[in-house]
Protein backbone atom coordinates (compact mmCIF):
# COMPACT_ATOMS: atom_id res chain seq x y z
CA UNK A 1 76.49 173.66 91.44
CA UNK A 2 79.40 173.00 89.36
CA UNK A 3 77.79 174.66 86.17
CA UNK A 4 77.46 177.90 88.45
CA UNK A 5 80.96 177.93 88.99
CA UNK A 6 81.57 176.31 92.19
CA UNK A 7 84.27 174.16 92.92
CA UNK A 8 82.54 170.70 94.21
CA UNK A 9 83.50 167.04 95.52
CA UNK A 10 81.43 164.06 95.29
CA UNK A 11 83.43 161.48 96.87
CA UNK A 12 82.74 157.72 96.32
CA UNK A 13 82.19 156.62 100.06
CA UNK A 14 84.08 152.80 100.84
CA UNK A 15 81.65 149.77 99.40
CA UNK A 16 79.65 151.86 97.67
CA UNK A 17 79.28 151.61 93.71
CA UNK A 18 80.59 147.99 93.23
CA UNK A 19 78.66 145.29 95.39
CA UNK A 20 76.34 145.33 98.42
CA UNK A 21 79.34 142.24 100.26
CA UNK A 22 81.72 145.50 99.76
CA UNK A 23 79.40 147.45 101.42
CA UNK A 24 78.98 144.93 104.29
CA UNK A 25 82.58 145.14 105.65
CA UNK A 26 82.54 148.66 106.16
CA UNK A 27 81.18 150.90 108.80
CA UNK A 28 80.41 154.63 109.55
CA UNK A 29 83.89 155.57 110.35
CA UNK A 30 85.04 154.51 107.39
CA UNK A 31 82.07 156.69 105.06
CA UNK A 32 82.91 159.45 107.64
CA UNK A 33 86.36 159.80 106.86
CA UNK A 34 86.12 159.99 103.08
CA UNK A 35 83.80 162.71 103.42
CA UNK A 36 86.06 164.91 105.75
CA UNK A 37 89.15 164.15 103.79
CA UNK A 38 86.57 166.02 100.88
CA UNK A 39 85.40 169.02 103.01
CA UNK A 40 89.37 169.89 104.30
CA UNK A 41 90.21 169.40 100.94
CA UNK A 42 87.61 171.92 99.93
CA UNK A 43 88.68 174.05 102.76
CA UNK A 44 92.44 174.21 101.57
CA UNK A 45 90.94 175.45 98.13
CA UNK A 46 88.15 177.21 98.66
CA UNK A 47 87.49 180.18 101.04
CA UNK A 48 84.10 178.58 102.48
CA UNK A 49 82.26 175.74 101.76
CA UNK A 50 79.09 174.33 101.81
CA UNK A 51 77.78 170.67 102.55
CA UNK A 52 74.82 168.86 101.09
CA UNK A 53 73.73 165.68 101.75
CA UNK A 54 71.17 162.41 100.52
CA UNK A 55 69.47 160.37 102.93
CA UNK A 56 72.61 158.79 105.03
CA UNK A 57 74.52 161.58 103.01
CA UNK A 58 72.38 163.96 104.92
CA UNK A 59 73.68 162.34 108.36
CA UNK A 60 77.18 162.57 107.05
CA UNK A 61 76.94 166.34 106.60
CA UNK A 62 75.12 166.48 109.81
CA UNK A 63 77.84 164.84 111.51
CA UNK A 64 80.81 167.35 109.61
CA UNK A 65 79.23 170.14 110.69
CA UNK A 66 79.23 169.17 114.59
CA UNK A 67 82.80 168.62 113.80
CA UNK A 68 83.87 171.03 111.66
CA UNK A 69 81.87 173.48 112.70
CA UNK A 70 83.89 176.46 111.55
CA UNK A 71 84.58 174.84 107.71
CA UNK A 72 81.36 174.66 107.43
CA UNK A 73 78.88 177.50 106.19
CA UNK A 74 75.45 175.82 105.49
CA UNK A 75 74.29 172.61 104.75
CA UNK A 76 71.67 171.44 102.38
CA UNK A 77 69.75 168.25 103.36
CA UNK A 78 67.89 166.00 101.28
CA UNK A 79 65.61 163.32 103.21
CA UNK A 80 68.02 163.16 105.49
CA UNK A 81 67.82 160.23 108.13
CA UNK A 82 68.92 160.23 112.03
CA UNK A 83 65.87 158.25 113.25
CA UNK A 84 63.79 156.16 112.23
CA UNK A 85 60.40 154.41 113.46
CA UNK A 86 60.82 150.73 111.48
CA UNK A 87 59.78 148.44 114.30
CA UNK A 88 62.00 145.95 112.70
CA UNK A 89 64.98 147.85 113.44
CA UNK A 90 64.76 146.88 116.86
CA UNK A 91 65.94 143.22 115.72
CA UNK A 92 69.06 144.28 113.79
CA UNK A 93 71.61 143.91 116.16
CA UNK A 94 70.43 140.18 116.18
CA UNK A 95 69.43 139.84 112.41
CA UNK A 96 73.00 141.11 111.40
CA UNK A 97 74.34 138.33 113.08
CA UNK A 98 72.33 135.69 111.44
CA UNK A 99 71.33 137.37 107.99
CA UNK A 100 74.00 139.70 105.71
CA UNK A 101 71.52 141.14 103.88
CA UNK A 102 67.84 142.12 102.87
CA UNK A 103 65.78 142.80 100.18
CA UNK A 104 67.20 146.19 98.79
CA UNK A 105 65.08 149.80 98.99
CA UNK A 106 66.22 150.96 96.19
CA UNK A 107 64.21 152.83 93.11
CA UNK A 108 61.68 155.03 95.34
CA UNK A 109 61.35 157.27 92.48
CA UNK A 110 58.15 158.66 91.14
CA UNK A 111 59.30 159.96 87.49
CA UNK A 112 59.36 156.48 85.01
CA UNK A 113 62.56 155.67 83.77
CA UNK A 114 64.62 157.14 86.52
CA UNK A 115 67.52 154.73 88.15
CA UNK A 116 69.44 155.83 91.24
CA UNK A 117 71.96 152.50 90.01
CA UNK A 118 71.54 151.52 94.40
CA UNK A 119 72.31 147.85 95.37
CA UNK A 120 69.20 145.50 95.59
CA UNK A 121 70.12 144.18 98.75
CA UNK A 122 70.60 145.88 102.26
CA UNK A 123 73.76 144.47 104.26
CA UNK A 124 72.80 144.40 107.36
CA UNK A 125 76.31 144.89 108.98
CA UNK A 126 76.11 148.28 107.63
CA UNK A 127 72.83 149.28 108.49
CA UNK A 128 73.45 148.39 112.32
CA UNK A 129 76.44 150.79 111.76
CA UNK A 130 74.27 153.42 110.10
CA UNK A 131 72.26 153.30 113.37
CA UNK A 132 75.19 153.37 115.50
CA UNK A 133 76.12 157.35 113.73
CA UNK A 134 72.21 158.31 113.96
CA UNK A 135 72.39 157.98 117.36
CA UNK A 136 76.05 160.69 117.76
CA UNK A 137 73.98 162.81 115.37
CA UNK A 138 70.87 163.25 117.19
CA UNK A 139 73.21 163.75 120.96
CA UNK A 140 75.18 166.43 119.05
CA UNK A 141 72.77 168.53 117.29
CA UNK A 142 72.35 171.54 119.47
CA UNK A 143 75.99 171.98 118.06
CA UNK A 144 74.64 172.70 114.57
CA UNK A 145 74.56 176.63 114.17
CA UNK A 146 74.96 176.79 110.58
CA UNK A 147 72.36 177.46 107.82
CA UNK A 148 70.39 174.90 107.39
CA UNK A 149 68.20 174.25 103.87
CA UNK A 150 65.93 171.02 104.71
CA UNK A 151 64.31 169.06 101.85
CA UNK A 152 61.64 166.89 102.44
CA UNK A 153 59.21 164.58 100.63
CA UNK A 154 56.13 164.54 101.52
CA UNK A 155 55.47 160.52 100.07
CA UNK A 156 59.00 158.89 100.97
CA UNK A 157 59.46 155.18 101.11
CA UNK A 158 62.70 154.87 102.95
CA UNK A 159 63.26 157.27 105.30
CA UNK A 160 59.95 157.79 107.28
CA UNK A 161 58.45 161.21 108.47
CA UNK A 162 60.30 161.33 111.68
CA UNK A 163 63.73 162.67 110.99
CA UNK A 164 62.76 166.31 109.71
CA UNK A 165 61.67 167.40 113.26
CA UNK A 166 64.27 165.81 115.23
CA UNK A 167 66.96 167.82 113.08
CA UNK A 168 64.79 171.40 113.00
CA UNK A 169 63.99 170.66 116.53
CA UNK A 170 67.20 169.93 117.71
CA UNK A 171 69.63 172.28 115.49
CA UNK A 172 70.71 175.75 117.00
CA UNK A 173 70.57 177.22 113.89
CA UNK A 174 68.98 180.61 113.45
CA UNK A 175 68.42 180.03 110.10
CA UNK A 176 66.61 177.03 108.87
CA UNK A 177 64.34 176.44 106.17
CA UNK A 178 62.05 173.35 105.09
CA UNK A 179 61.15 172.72 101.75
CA UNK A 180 58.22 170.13 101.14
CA UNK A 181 58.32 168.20 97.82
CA UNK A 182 55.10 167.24 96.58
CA UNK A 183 55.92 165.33 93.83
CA UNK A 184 58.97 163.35 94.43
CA UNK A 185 59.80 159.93 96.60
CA UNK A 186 63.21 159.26 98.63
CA UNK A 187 65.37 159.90 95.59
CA UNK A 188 64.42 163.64 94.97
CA UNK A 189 67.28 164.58 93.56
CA UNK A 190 66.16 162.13 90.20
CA UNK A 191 62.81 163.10 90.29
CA UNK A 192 60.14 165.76 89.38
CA UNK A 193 61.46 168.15 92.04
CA UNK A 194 64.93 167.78 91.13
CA UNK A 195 64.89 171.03 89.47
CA UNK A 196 63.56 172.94 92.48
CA UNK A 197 66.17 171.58 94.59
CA UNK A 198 68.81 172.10 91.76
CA UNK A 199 67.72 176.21 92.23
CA UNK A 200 67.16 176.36 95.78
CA UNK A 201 70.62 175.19 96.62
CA UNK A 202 72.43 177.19 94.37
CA UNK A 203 70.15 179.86 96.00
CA UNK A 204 70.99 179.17 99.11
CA UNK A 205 74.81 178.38 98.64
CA UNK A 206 75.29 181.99 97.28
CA UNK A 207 73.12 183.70 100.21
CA UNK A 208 75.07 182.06 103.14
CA UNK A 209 78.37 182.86 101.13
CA UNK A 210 77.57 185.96 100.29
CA UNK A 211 76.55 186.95 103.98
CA UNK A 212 80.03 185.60 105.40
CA UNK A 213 81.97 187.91 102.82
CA UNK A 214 79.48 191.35 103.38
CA UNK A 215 80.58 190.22 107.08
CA UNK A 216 84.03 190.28 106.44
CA UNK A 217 84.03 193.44 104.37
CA UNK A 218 82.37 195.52 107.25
């Protein structure tokens, strides 16, 4: 997006990048609020702007645009979660207490040699607070009217099959589209399809844009 001449953030959210204990003493909140500090910076700058999102990331954009509704114009989702249907989810709010972490998900990549650089451990504190925003998310998305550009991957190791229809289901978007990626795991954005979701965004990004400006000049 930034080689077609957009202006973009990618912010670093808190305990991510360094090591999965950082991670652990964090919470939603406080990935939440580096994100919006990005998007009203964006907003100061830039006449419209658009949000796209990874897996959690995809929540996090979920959760700006019930917010921010207006600063908002689309949002592109990549195997976003909101839900899931682990059955050992249901013991997290006890496992956190006794366990900090387990055995990382990272690397669900098809293409060889591709590294997404993810802990190898899963804190457990955070997780329960990942769940915790799913749950906002899924009460507040009739609020979602934007433009909506949902990939998917049809073989995905993390984030199972049942988030894509809550969030097309439950949106109030008029305009929503779902992209299937045959070829790729939970890390699209590394793999085979990255390409196709490199084009479609940029696609997208100047078609909601360039509908809110052909709006404003009439």
């Amino acid at each position: 997006l930034a080689g077609h001449g957009y202006s973009v953030e990618l912010p670093r959210l808190p305990g991510h990048g360094t090591i999965w204990q950082d991670l652990n003493v964090t919470r939603w909140p406080d990935w939440y609020r580096r994100v919006e500090r990005s998007l009203l910076d964006l907003a100061e700058r830039c006449q419209q702007v658009v949000v796209a999102g990874l897996s959690m990331g995809g929540c996090l954009a979920l959760r700006l645009a019930q917010e921010h509704g207006p600063l908002v114009q689309g949002l592109v989702l990549v195997n976003p979660v909101v839900t899931s249907a682990d059955k050992r989810l249901l013991a997290l709010p006890l496992l956190r207490l006794l366990r900090p972490s387990v055995a990382g998900l990272s690397g669900d990549i098809a293409m060889p040699g591709q590294d997404e650089r993810a802990y190898d451990r899963t804190p457990l504190q955070a997780l329960w607070s990942q769940t915790k925003m799913w749950q906002l998310v899924r009460r507040d998305l009739a609020m979602i009217t934007q433009p909506v550009l949902l990939y998917r991957s049809a073989d995905d190791h993390v984030v199972d099959a049942t988030s894509a229809p809550v969030i097309l289901s439950g949106v109030s978007s008029t305009d929503v589209s779902e992209v299937v990626l045959r070829r790729s795991y939970h890390v699209a954005t590394l793999d085979y399809d990255a390409p196709e979701i490199f084009s479609g965004a940029a696609a997208f990004v100047e078609r909601v844009t360039t509908q809110r400006n052909r709006g404003r000049t009439r």
